[in-house]
C-alpha atoms as a PDB file:
ATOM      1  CA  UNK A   1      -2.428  12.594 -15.764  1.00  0.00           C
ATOM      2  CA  UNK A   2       1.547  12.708 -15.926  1.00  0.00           C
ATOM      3  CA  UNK A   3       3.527  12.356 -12.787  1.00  0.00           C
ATOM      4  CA  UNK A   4       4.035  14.559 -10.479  1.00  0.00           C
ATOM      5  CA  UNK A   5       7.817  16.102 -10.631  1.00  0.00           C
ATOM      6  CA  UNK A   6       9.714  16.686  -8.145  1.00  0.00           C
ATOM      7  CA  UNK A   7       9.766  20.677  -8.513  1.00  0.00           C
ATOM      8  CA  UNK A   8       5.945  20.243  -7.657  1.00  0.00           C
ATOM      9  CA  UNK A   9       6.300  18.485  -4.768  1.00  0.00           C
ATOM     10  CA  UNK A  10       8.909  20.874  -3.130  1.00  0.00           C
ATOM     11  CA  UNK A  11       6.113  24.010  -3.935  1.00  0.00           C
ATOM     12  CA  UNK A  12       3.574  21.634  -1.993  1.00  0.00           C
ATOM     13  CA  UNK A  13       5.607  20.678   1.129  1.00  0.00           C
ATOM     14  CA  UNK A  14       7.507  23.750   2.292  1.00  0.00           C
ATOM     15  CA  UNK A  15       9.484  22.038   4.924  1.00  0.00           C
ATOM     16  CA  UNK A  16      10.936  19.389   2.571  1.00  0.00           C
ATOM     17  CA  UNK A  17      14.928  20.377   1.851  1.00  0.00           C
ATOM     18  CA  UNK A  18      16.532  19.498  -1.678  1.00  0.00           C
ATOM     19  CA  UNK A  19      19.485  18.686   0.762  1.00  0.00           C
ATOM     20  CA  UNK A  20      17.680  16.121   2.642  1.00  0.00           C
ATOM     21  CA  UNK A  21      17.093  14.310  -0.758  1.00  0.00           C
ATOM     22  CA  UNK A  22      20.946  14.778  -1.265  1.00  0.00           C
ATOM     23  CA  UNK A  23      21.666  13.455   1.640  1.00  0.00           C
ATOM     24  CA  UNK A  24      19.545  10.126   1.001  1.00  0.00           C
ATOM     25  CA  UNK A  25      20.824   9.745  -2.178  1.00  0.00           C
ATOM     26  CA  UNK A  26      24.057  10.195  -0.982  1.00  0.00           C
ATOM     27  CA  UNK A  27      23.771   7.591   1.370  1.00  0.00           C
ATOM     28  CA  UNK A  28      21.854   5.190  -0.801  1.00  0.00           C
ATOM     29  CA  UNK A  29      24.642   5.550  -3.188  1.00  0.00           C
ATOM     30  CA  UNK A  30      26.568   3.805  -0.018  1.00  0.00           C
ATOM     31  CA  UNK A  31      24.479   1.214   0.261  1.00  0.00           C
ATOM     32  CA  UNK A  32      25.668  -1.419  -2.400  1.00  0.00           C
ATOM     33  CA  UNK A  33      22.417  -3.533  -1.472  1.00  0.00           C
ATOM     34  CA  UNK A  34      20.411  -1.101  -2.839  1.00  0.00           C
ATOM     35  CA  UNK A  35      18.919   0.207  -6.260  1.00  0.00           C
ATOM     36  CA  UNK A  36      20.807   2.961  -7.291  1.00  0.00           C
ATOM     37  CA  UNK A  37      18.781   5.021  -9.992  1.00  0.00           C
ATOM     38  CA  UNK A  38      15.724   6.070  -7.344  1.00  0.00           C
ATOM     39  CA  UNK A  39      13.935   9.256  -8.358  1.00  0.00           C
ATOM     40  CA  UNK A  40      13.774  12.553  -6.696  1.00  0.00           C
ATOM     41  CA  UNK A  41      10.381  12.190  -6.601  1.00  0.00           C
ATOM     42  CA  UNK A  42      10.401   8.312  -4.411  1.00  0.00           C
ATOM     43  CA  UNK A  43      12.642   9.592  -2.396  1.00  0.00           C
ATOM     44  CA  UNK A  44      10.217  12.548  -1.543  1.00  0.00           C
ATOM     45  CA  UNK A  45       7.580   9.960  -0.385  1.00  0.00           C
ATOM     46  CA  UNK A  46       9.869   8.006   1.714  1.00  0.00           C
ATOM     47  CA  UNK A  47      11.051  11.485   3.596  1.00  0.00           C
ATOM     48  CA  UNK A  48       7.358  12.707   3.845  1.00  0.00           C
ATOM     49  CA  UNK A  49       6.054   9.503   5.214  1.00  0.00           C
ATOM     50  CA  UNK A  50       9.093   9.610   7.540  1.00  0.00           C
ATOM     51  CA  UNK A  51       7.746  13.060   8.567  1.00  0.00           C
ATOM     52  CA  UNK A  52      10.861  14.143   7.338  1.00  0.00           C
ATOM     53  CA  UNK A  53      12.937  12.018   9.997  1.00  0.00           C
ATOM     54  CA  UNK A  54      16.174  10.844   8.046  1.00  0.00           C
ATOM     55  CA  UNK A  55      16.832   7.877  10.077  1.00  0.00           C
ATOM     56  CA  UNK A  56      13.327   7.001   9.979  1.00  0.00           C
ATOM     57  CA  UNK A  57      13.303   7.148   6.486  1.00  0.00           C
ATOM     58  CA  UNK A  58      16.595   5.148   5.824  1.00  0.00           C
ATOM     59  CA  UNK A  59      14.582   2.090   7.746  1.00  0.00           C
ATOM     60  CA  UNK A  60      11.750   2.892   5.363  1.00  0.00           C
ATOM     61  CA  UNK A  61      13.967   3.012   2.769  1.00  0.00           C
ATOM     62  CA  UNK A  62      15.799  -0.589   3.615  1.00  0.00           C
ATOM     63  CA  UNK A  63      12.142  -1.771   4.325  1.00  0.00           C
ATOM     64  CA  UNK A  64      10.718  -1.308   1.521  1.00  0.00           C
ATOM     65  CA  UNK A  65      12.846  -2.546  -1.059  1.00  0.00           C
ATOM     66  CA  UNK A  66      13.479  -5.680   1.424  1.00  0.00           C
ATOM     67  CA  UNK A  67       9.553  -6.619   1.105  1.00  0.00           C
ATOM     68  CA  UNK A  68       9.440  -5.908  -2.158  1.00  0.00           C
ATOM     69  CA  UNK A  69      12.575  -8.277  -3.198  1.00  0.00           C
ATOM     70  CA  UNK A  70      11.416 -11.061  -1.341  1.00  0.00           C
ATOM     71  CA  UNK A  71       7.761 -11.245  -2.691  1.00  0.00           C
ATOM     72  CA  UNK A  72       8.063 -11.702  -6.166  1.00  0.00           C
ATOM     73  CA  UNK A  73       4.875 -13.112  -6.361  1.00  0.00           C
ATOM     74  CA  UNK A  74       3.239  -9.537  -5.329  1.00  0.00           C
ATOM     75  CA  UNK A  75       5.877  -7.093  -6.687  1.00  0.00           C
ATOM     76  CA  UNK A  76       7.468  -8.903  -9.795  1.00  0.00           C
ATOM     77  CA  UNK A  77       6.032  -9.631 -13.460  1.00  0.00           C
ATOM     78  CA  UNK A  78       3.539  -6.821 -12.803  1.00  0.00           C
ATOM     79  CA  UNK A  79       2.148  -6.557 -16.137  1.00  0.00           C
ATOM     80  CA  UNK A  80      -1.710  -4.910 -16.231  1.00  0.00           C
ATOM     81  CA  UNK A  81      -2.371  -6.694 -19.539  1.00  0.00           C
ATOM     82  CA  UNK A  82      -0.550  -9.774 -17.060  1.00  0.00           C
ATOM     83  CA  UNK A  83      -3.741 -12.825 -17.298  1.00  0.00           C
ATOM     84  CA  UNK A  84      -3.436 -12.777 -13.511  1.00  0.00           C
ATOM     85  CA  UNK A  85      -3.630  -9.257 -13.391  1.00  0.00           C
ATOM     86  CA  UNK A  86      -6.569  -8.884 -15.893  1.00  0.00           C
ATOM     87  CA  UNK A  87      -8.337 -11.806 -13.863  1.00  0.00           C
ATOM     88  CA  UNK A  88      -8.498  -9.748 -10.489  1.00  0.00           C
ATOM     89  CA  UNK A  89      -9.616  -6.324 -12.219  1.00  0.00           C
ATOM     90  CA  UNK A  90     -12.464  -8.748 -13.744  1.00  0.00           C
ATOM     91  CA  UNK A  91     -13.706  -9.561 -10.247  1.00  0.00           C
ATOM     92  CA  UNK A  92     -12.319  -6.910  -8.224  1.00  0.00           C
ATOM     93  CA  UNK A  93     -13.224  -3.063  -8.792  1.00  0.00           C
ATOM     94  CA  UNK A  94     -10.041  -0.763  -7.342  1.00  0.00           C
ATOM     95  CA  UNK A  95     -10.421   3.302  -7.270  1.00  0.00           C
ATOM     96  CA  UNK A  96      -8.607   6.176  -5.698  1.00  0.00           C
ATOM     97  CA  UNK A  97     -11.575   7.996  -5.604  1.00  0.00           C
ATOM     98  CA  UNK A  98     -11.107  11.705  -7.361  1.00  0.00           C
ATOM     99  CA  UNK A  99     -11.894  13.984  -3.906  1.00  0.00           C
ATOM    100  CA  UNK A 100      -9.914  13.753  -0.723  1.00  0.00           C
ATOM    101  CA  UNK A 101     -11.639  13.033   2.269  1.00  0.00           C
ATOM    102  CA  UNK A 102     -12.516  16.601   4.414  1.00  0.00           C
ATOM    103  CA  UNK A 103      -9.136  16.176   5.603  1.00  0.00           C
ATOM    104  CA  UNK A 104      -7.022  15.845   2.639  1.00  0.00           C
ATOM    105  CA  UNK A 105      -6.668  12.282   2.805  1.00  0.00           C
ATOM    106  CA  UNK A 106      -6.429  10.282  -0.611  1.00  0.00           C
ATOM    107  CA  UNK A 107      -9.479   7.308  -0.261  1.00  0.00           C
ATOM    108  CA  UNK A 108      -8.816   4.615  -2.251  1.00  0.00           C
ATOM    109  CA  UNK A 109     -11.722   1.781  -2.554  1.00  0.00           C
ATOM    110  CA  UNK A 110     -12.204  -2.202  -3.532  1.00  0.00           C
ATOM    111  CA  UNK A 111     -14.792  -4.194  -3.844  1.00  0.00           C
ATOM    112  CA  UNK A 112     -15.973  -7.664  -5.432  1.00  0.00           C
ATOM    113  CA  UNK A 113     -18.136  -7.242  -8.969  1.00  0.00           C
ATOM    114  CA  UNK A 114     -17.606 -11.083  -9.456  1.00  0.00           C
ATOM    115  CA  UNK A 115     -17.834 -13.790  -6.163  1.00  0.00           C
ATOM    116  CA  UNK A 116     -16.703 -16.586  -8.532  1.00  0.00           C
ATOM    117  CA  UNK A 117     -14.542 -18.046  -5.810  1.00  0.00           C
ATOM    118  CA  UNK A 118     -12.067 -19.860  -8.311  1.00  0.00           C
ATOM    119  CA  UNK A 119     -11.323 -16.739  -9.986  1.00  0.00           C
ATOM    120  CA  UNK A 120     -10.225 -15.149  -7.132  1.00  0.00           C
ATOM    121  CA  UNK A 121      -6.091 -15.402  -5.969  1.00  0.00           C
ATOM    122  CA  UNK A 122      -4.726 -13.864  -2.731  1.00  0.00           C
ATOM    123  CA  UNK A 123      -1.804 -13.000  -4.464  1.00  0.00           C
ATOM    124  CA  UNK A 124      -2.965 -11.586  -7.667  1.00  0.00           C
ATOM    125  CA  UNK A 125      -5.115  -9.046  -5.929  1.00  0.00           C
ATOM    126  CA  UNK A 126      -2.295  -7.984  -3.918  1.00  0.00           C
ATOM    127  CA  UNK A 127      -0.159  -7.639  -6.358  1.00  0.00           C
ATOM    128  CA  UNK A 128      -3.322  -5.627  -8.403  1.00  0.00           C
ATOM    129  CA  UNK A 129      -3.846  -4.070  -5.232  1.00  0.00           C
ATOM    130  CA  UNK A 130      -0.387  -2.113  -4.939  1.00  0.00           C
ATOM    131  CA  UNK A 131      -0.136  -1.640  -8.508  1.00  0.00           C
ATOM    132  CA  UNK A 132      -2.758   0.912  -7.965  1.00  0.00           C
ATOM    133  CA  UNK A 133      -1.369   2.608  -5.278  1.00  0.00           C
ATOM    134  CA  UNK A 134       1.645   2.840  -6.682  1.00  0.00           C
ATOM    135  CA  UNK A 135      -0.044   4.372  -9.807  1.00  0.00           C
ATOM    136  CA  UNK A 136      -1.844   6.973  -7.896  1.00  0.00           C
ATOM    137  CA  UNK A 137       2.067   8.218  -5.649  1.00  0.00           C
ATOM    138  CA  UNK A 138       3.667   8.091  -8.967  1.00  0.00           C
ATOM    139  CA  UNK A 139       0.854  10.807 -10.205  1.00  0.00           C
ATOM    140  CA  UNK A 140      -0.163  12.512  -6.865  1.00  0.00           C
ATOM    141  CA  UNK A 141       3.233  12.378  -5.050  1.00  0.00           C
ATOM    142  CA  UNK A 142       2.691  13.157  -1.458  1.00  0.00           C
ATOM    143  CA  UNK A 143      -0.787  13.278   0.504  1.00  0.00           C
ATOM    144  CA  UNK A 144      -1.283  14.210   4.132  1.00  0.00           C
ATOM    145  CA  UNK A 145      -2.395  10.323   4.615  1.00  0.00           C
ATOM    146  CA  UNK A 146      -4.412   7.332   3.027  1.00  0.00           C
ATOM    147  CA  UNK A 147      -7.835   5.933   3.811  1.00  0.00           C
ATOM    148  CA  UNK A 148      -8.387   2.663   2.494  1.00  0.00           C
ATOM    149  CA  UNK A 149     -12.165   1.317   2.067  1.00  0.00           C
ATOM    150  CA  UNK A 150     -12.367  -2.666   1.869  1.00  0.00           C
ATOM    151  CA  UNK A 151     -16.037  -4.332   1.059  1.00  0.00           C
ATOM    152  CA  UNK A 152     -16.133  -7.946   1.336  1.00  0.00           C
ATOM    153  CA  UNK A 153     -19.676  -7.904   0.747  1.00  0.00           C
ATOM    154  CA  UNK A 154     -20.910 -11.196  -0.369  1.00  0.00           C
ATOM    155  CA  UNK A 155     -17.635 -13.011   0.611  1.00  0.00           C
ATOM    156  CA  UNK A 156     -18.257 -16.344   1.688  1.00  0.00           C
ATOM    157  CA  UNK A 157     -16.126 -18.589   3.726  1.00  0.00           C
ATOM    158  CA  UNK A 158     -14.386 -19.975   0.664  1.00  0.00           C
ATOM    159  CA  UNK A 159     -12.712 -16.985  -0.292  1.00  0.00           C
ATOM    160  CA  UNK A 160     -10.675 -16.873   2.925  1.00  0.00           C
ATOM    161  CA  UNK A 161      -9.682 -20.779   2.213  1.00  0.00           C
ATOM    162  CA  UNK A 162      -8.342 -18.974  -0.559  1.00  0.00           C
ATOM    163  CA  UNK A 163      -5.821 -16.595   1.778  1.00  0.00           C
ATOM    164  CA  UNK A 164      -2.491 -17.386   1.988  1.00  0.00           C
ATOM    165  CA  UNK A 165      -1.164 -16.474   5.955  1.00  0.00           C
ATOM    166  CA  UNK A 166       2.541 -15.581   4.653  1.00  0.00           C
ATOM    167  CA  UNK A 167       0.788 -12.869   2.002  1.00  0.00           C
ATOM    168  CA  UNK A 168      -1.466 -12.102   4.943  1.00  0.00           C
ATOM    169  CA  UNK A 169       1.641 -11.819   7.090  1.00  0.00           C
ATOM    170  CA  UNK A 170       3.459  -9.509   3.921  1.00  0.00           C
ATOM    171  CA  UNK A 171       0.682  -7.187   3.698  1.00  0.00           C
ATOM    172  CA  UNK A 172       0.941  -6.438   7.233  1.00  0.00           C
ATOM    173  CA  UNK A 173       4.505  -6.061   7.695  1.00  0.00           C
ATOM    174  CA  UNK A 174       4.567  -3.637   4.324  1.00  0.00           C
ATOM    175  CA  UNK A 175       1.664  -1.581   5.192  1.00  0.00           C
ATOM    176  CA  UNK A 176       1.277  -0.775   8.990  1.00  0.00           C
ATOM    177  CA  UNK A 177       2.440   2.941  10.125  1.00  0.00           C
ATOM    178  CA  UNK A 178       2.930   3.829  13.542  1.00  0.00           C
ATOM    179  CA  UNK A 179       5.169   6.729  14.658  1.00  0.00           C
ATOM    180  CA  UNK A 180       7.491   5.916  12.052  1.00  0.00           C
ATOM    181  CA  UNK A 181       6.294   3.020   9.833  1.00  0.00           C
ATOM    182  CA  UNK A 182       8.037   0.322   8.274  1.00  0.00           C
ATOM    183  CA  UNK A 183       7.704  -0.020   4.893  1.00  0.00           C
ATOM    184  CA  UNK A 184       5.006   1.832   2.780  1.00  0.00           C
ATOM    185  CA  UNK A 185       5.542   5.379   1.532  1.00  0.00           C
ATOM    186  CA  UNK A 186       2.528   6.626   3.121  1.00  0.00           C
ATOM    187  CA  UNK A 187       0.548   7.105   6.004  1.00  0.00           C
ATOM    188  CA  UNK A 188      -2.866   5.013   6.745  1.00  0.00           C
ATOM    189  CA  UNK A 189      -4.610   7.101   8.390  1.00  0.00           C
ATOM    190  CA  UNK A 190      -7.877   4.133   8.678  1.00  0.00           C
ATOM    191  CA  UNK A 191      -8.789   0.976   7.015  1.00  0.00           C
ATOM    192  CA  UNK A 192     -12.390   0.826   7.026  1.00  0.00           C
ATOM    193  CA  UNK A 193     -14.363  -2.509   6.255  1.00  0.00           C
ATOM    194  CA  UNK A 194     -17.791  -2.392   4.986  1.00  0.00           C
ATOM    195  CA  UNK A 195     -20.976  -4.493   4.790  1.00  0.00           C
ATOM    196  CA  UNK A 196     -18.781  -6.436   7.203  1.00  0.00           C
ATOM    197  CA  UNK A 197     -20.481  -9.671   8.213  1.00  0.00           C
ATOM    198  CA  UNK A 198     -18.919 -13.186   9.873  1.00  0.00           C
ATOM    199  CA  UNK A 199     -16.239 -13.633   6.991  1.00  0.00           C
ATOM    200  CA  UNK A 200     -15.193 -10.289   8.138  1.00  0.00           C
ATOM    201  CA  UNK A 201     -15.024 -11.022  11.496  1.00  0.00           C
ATOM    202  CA  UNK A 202     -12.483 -14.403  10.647  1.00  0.00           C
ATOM    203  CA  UNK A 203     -10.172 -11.434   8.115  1.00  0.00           C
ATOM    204  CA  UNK A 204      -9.885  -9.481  11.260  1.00  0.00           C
ATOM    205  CA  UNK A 205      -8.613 -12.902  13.478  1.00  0.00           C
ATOM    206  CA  UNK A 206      -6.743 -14.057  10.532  1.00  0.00           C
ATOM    207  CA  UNK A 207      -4.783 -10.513  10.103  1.00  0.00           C
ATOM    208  CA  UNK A 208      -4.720  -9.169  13.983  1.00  0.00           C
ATOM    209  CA  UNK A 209      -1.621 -11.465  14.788  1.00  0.00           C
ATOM    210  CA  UNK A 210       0.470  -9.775  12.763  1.00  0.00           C
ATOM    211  CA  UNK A 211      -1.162  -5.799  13.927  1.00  0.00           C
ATOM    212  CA  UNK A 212       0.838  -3.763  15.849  1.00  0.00           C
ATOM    213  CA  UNK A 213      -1.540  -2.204  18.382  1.00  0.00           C
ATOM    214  CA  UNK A 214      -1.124   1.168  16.819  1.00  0.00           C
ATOM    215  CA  UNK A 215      -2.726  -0.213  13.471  1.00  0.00           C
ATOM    216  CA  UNK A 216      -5.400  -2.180  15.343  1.00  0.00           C
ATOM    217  CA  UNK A 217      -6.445   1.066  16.307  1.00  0.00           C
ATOM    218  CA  UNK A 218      -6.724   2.415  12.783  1.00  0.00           C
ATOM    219  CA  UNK A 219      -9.564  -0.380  11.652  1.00  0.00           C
ATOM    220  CA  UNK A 220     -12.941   0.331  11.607  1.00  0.00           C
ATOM    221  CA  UNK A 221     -15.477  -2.338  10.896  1.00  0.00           C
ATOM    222  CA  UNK A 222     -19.049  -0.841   9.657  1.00  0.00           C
ATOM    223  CA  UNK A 223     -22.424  -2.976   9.495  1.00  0.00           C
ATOM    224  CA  UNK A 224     -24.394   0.018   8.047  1.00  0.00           C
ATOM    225  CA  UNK A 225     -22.963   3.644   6.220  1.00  0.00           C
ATOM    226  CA  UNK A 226     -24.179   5.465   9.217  1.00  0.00           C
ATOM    227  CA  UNK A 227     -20.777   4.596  10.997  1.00  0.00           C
ATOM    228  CA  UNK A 228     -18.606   5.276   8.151  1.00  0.00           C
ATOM    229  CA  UNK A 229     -19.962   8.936   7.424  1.00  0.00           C
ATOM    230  CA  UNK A 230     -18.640   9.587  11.279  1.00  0.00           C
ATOM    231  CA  UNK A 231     -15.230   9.235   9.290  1.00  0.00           C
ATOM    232  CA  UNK A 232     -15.004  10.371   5.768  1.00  0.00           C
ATOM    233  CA  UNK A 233     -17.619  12.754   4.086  1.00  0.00           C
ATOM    234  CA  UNK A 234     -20.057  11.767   1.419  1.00  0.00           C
ATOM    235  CA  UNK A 235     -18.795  14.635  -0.722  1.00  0.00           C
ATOM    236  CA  UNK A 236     -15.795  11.753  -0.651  1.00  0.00           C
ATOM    237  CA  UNK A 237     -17.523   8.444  -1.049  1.00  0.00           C
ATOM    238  CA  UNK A 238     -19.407   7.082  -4.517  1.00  0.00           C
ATOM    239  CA  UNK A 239     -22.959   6.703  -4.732  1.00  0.00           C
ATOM    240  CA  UNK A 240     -23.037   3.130  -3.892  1.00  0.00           C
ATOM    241  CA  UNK A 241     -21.877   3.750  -0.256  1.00  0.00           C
ATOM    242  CA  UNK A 242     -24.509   6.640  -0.393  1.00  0.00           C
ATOM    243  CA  UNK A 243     -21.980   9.372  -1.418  1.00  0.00           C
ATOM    244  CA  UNK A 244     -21.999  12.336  -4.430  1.00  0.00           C
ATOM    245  CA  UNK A 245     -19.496  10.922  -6.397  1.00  0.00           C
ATOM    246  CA  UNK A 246     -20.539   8.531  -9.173  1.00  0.00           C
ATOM    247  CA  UNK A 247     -19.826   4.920  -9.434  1.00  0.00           C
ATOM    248  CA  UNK A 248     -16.989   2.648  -8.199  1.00  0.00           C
ATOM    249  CA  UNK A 249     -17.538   1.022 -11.286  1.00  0.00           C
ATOM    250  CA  UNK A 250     -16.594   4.544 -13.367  1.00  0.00           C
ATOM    251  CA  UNK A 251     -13.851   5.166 -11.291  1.00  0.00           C
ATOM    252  CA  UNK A 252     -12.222   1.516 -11.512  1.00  0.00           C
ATOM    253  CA  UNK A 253     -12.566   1.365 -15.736  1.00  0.00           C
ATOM    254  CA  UNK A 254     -10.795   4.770 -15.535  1.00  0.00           C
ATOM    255  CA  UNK A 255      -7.943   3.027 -13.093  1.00  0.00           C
ATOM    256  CA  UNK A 256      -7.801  -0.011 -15.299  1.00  0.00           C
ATOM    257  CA  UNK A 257      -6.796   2.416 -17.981  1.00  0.00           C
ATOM    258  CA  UNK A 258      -4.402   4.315 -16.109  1.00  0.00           C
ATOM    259  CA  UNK A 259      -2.472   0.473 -15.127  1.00  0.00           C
ATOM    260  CA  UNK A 260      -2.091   0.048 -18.938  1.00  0.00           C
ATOM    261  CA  UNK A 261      -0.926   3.413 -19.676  1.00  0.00           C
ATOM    262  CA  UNK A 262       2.123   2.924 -16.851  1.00  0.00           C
ATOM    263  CA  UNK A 263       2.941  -1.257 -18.616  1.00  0.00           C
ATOM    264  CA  UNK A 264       6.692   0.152 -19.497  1.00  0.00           C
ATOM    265  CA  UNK A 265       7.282   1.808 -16.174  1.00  0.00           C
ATOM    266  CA  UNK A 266       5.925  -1.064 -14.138  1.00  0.00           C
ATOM    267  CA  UNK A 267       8.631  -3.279 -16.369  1.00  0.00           C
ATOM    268  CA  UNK A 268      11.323  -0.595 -15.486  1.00  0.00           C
ATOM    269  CA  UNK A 269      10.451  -0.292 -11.610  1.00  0.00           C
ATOM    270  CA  UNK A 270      10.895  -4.193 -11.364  1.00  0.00           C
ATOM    271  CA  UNK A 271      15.060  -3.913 -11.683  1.00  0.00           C
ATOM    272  CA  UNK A 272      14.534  -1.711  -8.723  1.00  0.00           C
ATOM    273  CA  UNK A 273      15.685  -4.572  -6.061  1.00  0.00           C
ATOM    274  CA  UNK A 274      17.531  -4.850  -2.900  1.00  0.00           C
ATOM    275  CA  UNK A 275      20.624  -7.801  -3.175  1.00  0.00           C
ATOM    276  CA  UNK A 276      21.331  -9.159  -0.022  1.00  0.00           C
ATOM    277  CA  UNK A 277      24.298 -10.670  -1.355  1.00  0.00           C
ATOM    278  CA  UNK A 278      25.791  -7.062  -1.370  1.00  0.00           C
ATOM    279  CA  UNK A 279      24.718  -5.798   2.016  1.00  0.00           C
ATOM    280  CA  UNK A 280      27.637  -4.947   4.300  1.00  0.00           C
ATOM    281  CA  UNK A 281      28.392  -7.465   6.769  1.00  0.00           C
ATOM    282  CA  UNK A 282      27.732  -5.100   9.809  1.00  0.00           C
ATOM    283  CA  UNK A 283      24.316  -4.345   8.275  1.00  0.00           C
ATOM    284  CA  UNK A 284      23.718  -8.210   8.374  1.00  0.00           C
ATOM    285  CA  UNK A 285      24.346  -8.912  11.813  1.00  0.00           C
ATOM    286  CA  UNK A 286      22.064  -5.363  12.417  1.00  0.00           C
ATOM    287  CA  UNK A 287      19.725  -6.810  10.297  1.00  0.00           C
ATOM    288  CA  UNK A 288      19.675 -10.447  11.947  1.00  0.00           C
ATOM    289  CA  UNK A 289      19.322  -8.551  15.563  1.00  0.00           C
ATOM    290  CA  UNK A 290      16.192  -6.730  14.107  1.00  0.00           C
ATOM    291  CA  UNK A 291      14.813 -10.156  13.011  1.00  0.00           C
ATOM    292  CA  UNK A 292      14.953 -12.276  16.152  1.00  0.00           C
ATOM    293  CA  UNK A 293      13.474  -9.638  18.132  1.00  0.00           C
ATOM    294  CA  UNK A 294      10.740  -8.910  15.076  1.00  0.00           C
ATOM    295  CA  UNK A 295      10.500 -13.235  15.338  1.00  0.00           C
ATOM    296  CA  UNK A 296       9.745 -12.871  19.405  1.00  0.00           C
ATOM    297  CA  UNK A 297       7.705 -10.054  19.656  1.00  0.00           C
ATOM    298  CA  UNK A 298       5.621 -12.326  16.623  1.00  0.00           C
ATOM    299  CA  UNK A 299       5.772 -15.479  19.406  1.00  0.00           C
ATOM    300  CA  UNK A 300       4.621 -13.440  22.366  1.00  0.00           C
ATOM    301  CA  UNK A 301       1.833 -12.009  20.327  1.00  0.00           C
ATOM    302  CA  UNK A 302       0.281 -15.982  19.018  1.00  0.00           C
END
């Protein structure tokens, strides 16, 4: 499937303006701190995400290529034929699943095929993780919103000695959307954990620190399937969580093949990086401001 353009896009979202885009670019082009070659078609997702808000979306904007420059470990060398890459699709099966949700919602699923605990790395299946998202936006563009389905099943208390709190910390910080989110280009709609048993219950303590309360309220823990069809249809779910589609396991060999067909534009989207260096002084103190109060909010939360 090629990527969406941006033509498409502007046919599918009526109230996005080609002058809104000019205006971000124009801006961007501003910003010496940031990448300067960003696509029509990013810059769609950060506006839509932004619910077309442009000084929402400049904070996404700044965000997101701030997370993404300071992880290297999750957003650099992302190779799919990568050894750390090819581990986690070996013991981890990812799909965006090929029907929306009844709602429209793209429902992207992971699971473990392999509990070999010393195979598994924190950050390699982030990294693996957002590699396929970032597959699926570059083909799909813009959805109303994303439901993500997480089953730990089998997980044992090893694997979380496994989780690293800062990646823990990342993954929050880059993925939680409230009225106008922070730093991903989409809206989570729910995060829905499956088969959830005690290791489940010490994700949720590990990760709720770092939740703002309008994510808490967007994670739903299920012991049975019962509870999850309340959410998203089975017309929308494969057949091992008692849905019509076929496998997870189908669905994840075709996603493995879509990583390798995007290698070269993985390679290219790494130059894509914010320099700090560069940012205007008056952004700096802004930006230090932002921190301390992120840094006590963080305090009074523990």
């Amino acid at each position: 499937m090629p990527p969406i353009t941006a033509a498409e896009e502007f046919s599918k979202n009526i109230n996005m303006k080609q002058e809104h885009i000019e205006y971000l670019r124009n801006w961007m082009s501003k910003q010496p701190h940031l990448p300067s070659e960003v696509t029509d078609e990013q810059l769609i997702l950060f506006l839509h995400s932004c619910q077309n808000h442009l000084e929402a979306c400049k904070r996404t904007i700044q965000a997101y290529y701030k997370i993404r420059s300071n992880s290297p470990e999750i957003f650099g060398n992302r190779d799919p034929n990568g050894h750390d890459v090819q581990q986690v699709l070996s013991i981890l099966e990812f799909a965006v699943l090929p029907k929306k949700d009844q709602h429209g919602n793209a429902v992207m699923a992971v699971r473990f095929s392999d509990l070999d605990v010393t195979k598994f790395s924190h950050s390699g299946a982030l990294k693996t993780y957002f590699m396929v998202q970032d597959v699926f936006m570059l083909e799909n563009g813009t959805v109303p919103g994303y439901v993500f389905l997480m089953d730990p099943k089998g997980c044992r208390f090893e694997h979380l000695s496994r989780l690293t709190l800062s990646y823990t910390k990342m993954y929050a910080e880059y993925i939680q959307v409230c009225l106008f989110q922070d730093a991903f280009p989409g809206n989570v709609v729910a995060n829905h954990f499956l088969n959830a048993n005690y290791v489940t219950k010490a994700m949720m303590a590990m990760l709720k620190p770092f939740l703002k309360s309008c994510m808490s309220r967007k994670i739903f823990i299920h012991t049975s399937m019962n509870t999850l069809y309340d959410h998203v249809s089975k017309d929308a779910l494969p057949k091992e969580y008692g849905g019509k589609l076929d496998s997870l396991t189908t669905y994840h060999k075709m996603m493995v093949a879509q990583l390798g067909h995007y290698r070269n534009w993985f390679q290219e989207e790494e130059t894509f990086l914010m320099d700090e260096s560069k940012r205007p002084e008056k952004q700096k103190d802004e930006r230090r401001v932002l921190d301390n109060e992120h840094s006590t909010k963080m305090l009074e939360i523990d």
